[in-house]
N, C-alpha and C. Protein backbone atom coordinates (compact mmCIF):
# COMPACT_ATOMS: atom_id res chain seq x y z
N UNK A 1 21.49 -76.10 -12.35
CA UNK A 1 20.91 -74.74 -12.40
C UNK A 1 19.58 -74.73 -11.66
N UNK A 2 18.76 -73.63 -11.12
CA UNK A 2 17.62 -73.45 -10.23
C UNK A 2 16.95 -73.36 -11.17
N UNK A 3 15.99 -74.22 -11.56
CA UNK A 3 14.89 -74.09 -12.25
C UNK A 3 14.05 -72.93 -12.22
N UNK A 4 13.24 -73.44 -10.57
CA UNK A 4 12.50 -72.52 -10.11
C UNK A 4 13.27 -70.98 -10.19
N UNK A 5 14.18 -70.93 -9.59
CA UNK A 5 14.95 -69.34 -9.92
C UNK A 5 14.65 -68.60 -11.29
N UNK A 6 15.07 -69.66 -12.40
CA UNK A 6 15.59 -69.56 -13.53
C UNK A 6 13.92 -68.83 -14.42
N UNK A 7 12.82 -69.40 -13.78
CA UNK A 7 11.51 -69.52 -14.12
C UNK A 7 10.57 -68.21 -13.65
N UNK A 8 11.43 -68.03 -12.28
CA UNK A 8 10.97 -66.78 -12.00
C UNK A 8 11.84 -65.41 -12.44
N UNK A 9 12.98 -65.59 -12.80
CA UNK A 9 13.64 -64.50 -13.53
C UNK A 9 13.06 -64.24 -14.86
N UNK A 10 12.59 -65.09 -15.37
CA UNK A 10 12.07 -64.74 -16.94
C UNK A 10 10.86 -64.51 -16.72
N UNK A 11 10.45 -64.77 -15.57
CA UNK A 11 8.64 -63.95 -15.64
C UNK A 11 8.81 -62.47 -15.20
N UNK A 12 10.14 -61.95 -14.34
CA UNK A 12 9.63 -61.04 -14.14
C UNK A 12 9.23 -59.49 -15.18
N UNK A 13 8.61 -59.03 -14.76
CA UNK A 13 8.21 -57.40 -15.52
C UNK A 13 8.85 -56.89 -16.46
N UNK A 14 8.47 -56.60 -17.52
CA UNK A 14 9.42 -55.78 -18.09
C UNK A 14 9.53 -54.69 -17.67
N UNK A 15 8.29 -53.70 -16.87
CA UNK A 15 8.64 -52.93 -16.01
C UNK A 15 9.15 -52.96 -14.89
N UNK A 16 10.65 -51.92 -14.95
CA UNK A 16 11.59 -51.87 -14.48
C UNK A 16 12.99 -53.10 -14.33
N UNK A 17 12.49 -53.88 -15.56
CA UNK A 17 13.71 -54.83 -15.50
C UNK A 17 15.40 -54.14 -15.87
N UNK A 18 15.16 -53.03 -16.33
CA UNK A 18 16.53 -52.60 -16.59
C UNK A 18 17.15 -52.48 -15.11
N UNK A 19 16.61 -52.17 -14.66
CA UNK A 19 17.13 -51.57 -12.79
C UNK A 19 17.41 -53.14 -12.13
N UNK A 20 16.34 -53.86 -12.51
CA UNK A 20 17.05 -55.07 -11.55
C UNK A 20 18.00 -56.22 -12.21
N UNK A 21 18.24 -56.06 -13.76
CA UNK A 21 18.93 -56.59 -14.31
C UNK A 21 20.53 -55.24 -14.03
N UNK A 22 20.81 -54.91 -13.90
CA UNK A 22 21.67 -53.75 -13.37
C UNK A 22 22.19 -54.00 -12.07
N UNK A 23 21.30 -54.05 -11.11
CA UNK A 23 21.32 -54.98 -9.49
C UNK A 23 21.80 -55.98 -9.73
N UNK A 24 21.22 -56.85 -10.44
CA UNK A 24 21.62 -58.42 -10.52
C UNK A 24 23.28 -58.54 -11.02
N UNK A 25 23.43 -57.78 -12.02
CA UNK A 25 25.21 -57.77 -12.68
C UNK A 25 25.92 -56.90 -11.78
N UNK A 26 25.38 -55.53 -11.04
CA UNK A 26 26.57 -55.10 -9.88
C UNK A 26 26.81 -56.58 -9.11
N UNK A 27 25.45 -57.02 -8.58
CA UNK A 27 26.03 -58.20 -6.98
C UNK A 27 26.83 -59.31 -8.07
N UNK A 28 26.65 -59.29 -8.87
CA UNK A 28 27.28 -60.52 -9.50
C UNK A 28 28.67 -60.41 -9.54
N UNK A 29 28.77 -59.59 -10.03
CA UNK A 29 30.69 -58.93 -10.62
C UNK A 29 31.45 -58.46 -8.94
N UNK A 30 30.52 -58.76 -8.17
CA UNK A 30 31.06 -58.19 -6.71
C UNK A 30 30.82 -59.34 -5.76
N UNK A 31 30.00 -60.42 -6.22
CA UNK A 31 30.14 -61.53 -5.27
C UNK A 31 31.63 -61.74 -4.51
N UNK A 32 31.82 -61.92 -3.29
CA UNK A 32 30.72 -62.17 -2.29
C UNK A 32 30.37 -61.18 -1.51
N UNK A 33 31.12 -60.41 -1.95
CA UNK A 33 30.97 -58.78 -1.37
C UNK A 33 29.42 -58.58 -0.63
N UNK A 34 28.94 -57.84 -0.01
CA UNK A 34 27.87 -57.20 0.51
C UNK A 34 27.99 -55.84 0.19
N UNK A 35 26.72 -55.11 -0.65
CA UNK A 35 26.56 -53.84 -1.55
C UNK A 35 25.19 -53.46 -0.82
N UNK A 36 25.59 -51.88 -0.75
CA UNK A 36 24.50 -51.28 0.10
C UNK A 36 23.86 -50.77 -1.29
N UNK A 37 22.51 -50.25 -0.72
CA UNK A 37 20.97 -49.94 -1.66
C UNK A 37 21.99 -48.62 -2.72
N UNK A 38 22.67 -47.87 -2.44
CA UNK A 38 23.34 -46.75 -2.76
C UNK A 38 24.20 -47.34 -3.87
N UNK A 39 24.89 -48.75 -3.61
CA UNK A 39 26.15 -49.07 -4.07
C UNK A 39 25.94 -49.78 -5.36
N UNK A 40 24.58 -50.47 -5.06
CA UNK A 40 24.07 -51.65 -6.38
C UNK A 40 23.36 -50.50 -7.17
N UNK A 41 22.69 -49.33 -7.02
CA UNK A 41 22.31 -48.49 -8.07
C UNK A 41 23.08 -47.95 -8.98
N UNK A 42 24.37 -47.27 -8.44
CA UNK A 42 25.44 -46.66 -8.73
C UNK A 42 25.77 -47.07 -10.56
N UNK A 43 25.56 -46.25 -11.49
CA UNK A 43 26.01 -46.31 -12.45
C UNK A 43 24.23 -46.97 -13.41
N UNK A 44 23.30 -47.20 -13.22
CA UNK A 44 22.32 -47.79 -13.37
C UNK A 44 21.39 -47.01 -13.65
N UNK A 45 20.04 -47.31 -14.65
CA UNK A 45 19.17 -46.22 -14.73
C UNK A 45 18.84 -45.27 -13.77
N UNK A 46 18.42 -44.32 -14.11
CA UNK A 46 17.86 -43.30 -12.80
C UNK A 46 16.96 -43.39 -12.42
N UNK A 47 17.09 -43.73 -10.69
CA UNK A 47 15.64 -44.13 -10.09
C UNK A 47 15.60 -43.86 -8.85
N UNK A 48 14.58 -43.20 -8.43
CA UNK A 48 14.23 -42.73 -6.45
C UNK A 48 14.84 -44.25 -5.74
N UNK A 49 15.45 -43.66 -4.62
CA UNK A 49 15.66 -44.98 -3.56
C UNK A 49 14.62 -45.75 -3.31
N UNK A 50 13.51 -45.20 -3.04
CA UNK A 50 12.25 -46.08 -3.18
C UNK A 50 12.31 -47.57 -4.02
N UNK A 51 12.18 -46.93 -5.44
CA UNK A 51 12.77 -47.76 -6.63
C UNK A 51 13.20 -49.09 -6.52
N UNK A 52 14.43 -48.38 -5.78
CA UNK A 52 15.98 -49.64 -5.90
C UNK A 52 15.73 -50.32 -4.66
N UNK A 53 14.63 -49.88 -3.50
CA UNK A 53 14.21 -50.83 -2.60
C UNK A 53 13.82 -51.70 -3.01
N UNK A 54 12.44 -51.55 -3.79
CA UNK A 54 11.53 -52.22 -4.32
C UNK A 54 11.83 -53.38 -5.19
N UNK A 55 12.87 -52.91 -6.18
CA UNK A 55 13.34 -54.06 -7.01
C UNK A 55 13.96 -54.89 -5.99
N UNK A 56 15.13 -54.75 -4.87
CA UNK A 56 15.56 -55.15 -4.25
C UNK A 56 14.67 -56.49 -3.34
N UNK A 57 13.54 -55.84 -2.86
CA UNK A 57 12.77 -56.60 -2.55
C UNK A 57 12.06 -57.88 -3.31
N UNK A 58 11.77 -57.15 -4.76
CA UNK A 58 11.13 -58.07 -5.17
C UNK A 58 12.61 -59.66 -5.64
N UNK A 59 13.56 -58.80 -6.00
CA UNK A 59 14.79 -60.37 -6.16
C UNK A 59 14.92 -60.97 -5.12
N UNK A 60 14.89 -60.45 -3.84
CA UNK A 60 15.41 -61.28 -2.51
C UNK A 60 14.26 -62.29 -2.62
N UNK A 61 12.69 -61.73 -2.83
CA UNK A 61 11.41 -62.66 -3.06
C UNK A 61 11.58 -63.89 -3.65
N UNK A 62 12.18 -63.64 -4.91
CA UNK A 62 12.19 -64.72 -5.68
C UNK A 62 13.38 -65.96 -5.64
N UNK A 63 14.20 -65.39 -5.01
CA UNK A 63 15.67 -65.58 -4.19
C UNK A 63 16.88 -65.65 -4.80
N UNK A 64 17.07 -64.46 -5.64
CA UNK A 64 18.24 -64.57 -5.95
C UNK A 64 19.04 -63.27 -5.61
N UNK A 65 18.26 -62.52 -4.57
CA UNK A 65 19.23 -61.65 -3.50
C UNK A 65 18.92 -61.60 -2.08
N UNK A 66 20.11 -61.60 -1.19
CA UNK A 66 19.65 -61.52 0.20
C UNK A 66 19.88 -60.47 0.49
N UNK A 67 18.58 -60.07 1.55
CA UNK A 67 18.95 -58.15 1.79
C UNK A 67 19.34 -58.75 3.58
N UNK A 68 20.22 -58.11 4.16
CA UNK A 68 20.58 -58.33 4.90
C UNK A 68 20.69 -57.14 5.82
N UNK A 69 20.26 -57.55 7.33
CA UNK A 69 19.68 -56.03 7.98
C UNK A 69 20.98 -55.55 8.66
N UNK A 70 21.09 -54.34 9.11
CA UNK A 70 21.50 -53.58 9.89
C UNK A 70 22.18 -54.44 10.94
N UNK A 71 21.29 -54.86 11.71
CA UNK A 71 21.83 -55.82 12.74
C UNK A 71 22.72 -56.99 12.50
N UNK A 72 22.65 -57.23 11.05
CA UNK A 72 23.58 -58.72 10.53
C UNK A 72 24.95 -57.87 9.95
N UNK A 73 24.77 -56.78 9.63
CA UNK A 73 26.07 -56.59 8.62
C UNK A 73 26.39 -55.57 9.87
N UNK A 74 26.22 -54.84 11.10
CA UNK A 74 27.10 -54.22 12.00
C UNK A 74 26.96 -52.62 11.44
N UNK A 75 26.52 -52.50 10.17
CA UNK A 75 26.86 -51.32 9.83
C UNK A 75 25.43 -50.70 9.09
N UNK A 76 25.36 -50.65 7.94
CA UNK A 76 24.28 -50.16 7.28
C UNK A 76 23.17 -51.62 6.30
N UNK A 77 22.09 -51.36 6.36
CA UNK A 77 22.31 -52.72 5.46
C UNK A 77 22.29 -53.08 4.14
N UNK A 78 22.55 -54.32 3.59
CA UNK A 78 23.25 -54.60 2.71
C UNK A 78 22.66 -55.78 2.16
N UNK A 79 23.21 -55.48 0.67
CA UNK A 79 22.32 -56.94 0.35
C UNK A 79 23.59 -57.95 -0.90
N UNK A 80 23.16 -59.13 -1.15
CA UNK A 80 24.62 -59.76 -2.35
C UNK A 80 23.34 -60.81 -2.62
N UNK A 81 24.31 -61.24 -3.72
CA UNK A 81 23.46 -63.00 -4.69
C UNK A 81 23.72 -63.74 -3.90
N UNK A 82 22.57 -64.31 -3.67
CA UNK A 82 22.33 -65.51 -2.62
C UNK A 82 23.00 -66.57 -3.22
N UNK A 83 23.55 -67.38 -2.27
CA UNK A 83 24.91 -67.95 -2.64
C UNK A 83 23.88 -69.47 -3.44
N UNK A 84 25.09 -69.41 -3.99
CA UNK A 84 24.59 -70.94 -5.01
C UNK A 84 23.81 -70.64 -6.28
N UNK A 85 23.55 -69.21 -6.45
CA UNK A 85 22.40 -68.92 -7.94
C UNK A 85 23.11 -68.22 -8.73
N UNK A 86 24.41 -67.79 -9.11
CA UNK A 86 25.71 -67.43 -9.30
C UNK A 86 25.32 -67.84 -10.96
N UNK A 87 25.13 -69.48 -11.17
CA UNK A 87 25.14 -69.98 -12.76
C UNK A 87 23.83 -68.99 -13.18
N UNK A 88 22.84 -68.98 -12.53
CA UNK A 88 21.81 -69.56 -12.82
C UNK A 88 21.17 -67.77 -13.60
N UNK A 89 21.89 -66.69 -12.65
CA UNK A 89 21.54 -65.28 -12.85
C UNK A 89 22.73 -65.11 -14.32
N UNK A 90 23.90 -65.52 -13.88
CA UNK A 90 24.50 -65.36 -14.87
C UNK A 90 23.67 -65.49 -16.58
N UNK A 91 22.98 -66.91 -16.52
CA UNK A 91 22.49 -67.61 -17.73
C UNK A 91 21.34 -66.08 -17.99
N UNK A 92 20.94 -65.83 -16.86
CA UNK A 92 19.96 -65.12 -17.39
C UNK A 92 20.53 -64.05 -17.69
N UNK A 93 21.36 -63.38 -17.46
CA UNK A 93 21.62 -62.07 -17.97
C UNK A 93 22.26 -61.53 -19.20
N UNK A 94 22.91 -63.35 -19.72
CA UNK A 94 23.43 -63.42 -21.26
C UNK A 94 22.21 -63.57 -21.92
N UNK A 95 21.30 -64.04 -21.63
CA UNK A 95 20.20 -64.25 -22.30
C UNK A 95 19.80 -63.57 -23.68
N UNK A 96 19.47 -64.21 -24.88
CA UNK A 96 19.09 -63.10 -26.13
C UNK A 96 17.92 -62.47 -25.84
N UNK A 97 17.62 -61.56 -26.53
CA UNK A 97 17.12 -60.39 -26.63
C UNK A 97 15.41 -60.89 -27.21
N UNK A 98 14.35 -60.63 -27.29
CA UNK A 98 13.11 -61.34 -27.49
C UNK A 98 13.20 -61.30 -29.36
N UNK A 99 14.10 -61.24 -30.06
CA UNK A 99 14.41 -61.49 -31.18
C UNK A 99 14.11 -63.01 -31.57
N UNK A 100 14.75 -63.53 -30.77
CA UNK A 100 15.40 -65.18 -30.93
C UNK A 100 13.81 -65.95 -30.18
N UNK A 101 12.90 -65.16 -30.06
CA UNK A 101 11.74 -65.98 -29.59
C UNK A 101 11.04 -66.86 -30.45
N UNK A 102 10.36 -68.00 -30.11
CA UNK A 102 9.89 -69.06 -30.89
C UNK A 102 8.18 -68.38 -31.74
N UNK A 103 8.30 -68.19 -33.15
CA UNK A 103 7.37 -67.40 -33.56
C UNK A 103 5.61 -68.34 -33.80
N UNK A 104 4.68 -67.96 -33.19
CA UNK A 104 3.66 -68.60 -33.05
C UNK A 104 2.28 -68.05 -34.21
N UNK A 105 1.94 -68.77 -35.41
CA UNK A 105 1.06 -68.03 -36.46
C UNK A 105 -0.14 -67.86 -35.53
N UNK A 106 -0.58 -66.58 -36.26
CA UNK A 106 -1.57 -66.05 -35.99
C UNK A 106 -2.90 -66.15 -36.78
N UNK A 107 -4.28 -66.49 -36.20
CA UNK A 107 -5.25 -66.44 -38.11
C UNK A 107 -5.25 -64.80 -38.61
N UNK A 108 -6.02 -64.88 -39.81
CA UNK A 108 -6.37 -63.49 -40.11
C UNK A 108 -6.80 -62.70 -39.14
N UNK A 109 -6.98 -61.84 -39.26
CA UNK A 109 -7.67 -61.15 -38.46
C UNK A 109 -7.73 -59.35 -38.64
N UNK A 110 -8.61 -59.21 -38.88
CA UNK A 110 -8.77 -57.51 -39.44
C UNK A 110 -8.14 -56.56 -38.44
N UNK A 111 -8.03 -56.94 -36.64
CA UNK A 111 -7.30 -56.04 -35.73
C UNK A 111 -5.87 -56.62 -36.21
N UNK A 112 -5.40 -57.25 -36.12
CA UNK A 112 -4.03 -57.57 -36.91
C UNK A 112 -3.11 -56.71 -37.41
N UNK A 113 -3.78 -56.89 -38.90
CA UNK A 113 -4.08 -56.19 -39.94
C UNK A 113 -3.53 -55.14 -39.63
N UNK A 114 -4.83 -54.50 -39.19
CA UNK A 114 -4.79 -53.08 -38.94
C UNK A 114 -3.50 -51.98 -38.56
N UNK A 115 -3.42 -53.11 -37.06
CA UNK A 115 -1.73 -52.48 -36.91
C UNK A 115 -0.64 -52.86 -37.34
N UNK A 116 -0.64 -53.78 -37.88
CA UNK A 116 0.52 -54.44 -38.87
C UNK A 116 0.77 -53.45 -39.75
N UNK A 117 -0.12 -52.88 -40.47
CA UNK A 117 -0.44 -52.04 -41.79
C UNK A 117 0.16 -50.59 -40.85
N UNK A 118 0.06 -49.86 -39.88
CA UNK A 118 0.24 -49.22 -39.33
C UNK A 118 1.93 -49.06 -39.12
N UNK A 119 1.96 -50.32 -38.81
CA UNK A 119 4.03 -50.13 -38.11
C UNK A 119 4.83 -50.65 -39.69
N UNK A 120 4.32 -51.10 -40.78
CA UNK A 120 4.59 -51.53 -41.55
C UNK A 120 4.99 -49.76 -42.79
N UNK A 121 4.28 -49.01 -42.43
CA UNK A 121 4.63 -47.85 -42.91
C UNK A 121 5.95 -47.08 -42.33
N UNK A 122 6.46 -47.59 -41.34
CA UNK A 122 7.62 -46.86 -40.22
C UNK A 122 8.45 -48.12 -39.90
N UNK A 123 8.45 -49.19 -40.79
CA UNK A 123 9.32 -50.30 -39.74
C UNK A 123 10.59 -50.33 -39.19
N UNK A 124 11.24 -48.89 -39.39
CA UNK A 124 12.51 -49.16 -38.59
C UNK A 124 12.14 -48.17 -37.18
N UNK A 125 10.62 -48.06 -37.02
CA UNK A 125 10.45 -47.21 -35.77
C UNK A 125 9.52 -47.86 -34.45
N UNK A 126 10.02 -47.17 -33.74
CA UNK A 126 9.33 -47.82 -32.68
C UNK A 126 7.90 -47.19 -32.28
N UNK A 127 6.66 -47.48 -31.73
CA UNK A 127 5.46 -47.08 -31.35
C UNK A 127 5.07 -47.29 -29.84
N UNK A 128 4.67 -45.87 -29.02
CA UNK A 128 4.32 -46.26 -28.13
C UNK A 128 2.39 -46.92 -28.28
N UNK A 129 1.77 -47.25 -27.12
CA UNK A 129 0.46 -47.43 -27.72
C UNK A 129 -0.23 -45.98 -27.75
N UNK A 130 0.14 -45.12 -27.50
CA UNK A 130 -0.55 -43.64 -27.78
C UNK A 130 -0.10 -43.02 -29.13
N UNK A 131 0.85 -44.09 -29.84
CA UNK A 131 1.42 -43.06 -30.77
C UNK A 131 0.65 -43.89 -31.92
N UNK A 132 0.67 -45.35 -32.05
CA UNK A 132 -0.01 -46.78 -32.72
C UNK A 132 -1.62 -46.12 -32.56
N UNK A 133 -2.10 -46.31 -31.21
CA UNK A 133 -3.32 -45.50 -31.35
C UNK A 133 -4.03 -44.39 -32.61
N UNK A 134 -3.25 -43.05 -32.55
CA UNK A 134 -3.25 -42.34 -33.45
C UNK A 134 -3.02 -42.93 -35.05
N UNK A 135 -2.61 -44.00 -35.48
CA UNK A 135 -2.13 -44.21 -37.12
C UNK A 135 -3.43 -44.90 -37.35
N UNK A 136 -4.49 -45.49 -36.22
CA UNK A 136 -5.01 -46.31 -36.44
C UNK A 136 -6.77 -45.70 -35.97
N UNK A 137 -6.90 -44.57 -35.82
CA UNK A 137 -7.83 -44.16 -34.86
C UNK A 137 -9.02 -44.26 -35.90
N UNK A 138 -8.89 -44.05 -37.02
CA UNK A 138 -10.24 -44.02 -37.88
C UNK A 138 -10.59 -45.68 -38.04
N UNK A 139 -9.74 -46.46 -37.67
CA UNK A 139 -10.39 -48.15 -37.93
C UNK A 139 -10.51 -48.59 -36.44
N UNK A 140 -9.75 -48.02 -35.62
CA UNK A 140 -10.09 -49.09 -34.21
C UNK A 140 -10.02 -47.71 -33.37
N UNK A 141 -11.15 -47.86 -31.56
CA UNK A 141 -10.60 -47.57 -30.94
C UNK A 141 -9.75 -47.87 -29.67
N UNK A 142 -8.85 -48.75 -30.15
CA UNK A 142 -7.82 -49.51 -28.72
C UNK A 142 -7.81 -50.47 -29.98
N UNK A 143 -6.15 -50.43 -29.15
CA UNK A 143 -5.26 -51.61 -30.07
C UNK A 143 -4.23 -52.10 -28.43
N UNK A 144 -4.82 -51.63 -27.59
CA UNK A 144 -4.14 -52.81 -26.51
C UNK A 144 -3.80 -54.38 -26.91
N UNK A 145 -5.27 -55.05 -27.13
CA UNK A 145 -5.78 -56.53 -27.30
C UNK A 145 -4.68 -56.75 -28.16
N UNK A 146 -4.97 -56.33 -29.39
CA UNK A 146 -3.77 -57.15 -30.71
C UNK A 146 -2.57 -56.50 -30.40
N UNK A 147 -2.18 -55.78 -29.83
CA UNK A 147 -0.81 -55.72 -29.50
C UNK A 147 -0.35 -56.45 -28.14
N UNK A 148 -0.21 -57.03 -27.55
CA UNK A 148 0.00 -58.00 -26.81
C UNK A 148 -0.57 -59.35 -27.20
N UNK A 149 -1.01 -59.81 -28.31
CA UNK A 149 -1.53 -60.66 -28.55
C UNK A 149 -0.15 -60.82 -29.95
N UNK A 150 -0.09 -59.79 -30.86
CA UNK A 150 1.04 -60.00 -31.52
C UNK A 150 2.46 -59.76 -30.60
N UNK A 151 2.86 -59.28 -29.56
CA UNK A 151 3.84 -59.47 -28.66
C UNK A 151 4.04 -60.62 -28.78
N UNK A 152 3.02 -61.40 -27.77
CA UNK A 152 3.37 -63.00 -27.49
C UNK A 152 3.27 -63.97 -28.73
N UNK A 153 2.69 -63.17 -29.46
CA UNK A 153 3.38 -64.77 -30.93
C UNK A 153 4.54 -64.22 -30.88
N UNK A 154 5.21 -63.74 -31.15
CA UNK A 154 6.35 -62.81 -31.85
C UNK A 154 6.77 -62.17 -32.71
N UNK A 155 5.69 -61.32 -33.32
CA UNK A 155 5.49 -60.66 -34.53
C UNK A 155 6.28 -59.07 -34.36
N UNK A 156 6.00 -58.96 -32.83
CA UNK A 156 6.41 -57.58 -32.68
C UNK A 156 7.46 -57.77 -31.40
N UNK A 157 8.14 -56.97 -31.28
CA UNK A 157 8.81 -56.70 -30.22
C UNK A 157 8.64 -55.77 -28.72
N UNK A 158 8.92 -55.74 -28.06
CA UNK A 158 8.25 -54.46 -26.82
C UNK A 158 9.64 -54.57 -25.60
N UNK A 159 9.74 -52.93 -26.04
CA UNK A 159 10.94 -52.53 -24.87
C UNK A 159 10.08 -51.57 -24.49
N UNK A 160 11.10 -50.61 -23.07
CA UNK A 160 10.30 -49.47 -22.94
C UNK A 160 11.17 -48.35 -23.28
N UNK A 161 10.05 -46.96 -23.13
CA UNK A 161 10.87 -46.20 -23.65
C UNK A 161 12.54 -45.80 -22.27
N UNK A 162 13.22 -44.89 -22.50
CA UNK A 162 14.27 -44.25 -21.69
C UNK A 162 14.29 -44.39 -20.43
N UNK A 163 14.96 -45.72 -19.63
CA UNK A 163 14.54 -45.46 -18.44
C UNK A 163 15.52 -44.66 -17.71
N UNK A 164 16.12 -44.04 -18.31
CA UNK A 164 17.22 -43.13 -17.31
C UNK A 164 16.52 -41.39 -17.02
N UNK A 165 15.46 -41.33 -17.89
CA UNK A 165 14.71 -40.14 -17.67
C UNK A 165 13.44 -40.71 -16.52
N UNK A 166 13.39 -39.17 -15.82
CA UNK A 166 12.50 -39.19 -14.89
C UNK A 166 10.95 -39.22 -15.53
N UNK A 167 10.29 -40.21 -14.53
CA UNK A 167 8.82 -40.01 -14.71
C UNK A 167 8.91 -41.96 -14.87
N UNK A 168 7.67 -42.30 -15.26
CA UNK A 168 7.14 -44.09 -16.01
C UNK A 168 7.28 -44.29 -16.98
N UNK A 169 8.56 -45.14 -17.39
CA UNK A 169 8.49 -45.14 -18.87
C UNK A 169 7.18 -46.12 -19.52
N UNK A 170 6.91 -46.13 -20.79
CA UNK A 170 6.13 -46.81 -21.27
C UNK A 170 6.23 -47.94 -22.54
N UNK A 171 5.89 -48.85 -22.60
CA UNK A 171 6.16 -49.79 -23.43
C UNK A 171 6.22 -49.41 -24.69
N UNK A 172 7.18 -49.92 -25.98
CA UNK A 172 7.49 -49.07 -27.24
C UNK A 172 7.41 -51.28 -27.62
N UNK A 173 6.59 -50.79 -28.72
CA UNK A 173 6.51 -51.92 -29.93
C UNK A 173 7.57 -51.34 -31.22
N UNK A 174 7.41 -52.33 -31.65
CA UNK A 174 8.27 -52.35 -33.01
C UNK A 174 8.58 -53.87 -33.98
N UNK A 175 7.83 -53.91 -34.85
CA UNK A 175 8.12 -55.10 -35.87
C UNK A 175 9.29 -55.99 -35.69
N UNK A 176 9.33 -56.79 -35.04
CA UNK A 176 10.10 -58.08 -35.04
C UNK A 176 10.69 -58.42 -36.39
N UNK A 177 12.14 -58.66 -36.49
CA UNK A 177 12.68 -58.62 -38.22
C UNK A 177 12.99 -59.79 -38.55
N UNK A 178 12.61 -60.90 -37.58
CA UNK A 178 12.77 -62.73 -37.90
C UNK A 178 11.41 -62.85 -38.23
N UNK A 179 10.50 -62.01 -37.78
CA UNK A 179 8.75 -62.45 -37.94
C UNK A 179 8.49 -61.79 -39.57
N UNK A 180 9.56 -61.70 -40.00
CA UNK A 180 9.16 -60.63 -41.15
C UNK A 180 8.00 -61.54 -42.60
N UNK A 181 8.73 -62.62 -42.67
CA UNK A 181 7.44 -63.20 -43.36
C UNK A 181 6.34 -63.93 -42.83
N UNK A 182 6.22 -64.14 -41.88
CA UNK A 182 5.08 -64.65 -41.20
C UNK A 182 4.22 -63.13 -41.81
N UNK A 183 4.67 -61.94 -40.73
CA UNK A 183 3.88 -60.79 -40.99
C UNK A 183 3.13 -60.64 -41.96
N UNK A 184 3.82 -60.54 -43.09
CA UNK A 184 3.58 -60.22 -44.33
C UNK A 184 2.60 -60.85 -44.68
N UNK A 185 2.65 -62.56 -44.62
CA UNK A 185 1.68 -63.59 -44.79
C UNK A 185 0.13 -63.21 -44.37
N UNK A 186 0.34 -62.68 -43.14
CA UNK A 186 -0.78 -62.56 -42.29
C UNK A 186 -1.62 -60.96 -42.37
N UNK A 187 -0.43 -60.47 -43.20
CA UNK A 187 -1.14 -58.63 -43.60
C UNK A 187 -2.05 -58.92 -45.02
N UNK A 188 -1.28 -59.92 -45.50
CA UNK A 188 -1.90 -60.21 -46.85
C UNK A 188 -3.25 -61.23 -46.73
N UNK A 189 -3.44 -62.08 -45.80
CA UNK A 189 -4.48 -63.33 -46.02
C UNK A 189 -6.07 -62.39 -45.74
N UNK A 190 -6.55 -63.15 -46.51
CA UNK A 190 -8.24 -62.27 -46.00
C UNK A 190 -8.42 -62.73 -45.23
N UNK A 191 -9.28 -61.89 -44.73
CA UNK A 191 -9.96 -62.38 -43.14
C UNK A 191 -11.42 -62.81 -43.57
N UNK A 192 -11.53 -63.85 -42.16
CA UNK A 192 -12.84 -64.05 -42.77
C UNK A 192 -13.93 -63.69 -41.81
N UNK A 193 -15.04 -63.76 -42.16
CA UNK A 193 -16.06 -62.47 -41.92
C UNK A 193 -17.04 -63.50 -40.33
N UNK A 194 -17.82 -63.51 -39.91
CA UNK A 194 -18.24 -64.11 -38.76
C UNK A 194 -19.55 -64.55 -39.44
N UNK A 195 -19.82 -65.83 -39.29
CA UNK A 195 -20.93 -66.08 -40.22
C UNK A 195 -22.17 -65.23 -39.38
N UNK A 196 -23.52 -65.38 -40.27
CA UNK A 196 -24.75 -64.76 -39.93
C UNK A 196 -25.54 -65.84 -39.11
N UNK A 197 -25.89 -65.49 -37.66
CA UNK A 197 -27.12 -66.63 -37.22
C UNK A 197 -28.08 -67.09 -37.94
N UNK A 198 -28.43 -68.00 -38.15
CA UNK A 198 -29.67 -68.48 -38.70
C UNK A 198 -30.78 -68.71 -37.67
């Protein structure tokens, strides 16, 4: 399997990964075929051609698509999975869901807390950060920091919202349900206070 491939597929964005995980399974299920910019969108979130360039571009980057010009394919151009990364996109596209992520404790911490206590009132719902913002506005202002900070332990989860509607979607949190007692642990522990200079 391509390491390096394999290393750069899991870093990429969550913005707009639905579109190029979509790209990646049309060229796959159509190897060895050659699929024009029109053909790999087809059936896939809704997105300006611009878009489906762009993603396009950025997989050929990392190399697990070749865009192939005008002058090579005789006709319009076209792009397929660069031959030999076949296992390697596959692995990634079965891939689980950020459920199954390795959960990392967190100390106390009163920003924590805060929004823990927040999504912990709604846990079967999702929060954008404008909506988390608002539950939390009389104790913090910005909960960016601890929400990407509980992302990457794995306390919370983060998709985005609808990408088949027009406009930028935006990142949606929501309580992780394997992190469920860690959470709890960590809504409950006191925090401790910053000592006083002497």
């Amino acid at each position: 399997m391509n390491d390096e491939l394999r290393f750069a597929l899991n870093a990429l964005s969550l913005q707009g990964l639905a579109l190029k995980r979509h790209i990646l399974s049309r060229l796959l299920n159509s190897f060895p075929a050659q699929l024009t910019a029109t053909e790999v969108a087809k059936g896939g979130p809704h997105r300006t051609d611009a878009s489906v360039r762009g993603a396009l571009k950025t997989l050929d980057r990392i190399g697990a698509v070749q865009l192939l010009s005008q002058d090579e394919t005789g006709d319009v151009a076209r792009c397929r999975i660069a031959p030999g990364t076949q296992e390697t996109i596959r692995a990634f596209l079965l891939q689980e869901d950020e459920e199954s992520r390795t959960l990392s404790p967190l100390p106390p911490r009163r920003a924590y807390q805060q929004v823990l206590r927040a999504m912990y009132e709604y846990p079967e719902q999702t929060f954008t950060l404008k909506s988390l913002l608002d539950r939390v506005w009389s104790e913090r202002t910005s909960v960016r920091a601890p929400l990407v900070e509980l992302c990457e332990a794995g306390y919370l989860l983060r998709g985005l919202t609808d990408e088949s509607r027009h406009g930028r979607p935006e990142f949606t949190y929501r309580l992780n349900p394997n992190a469920k007692d860690h959470a709890d642990a960590l809504l409950c522990a006191p925090t401790c206070s910053p000592r006083p200079r002497s």
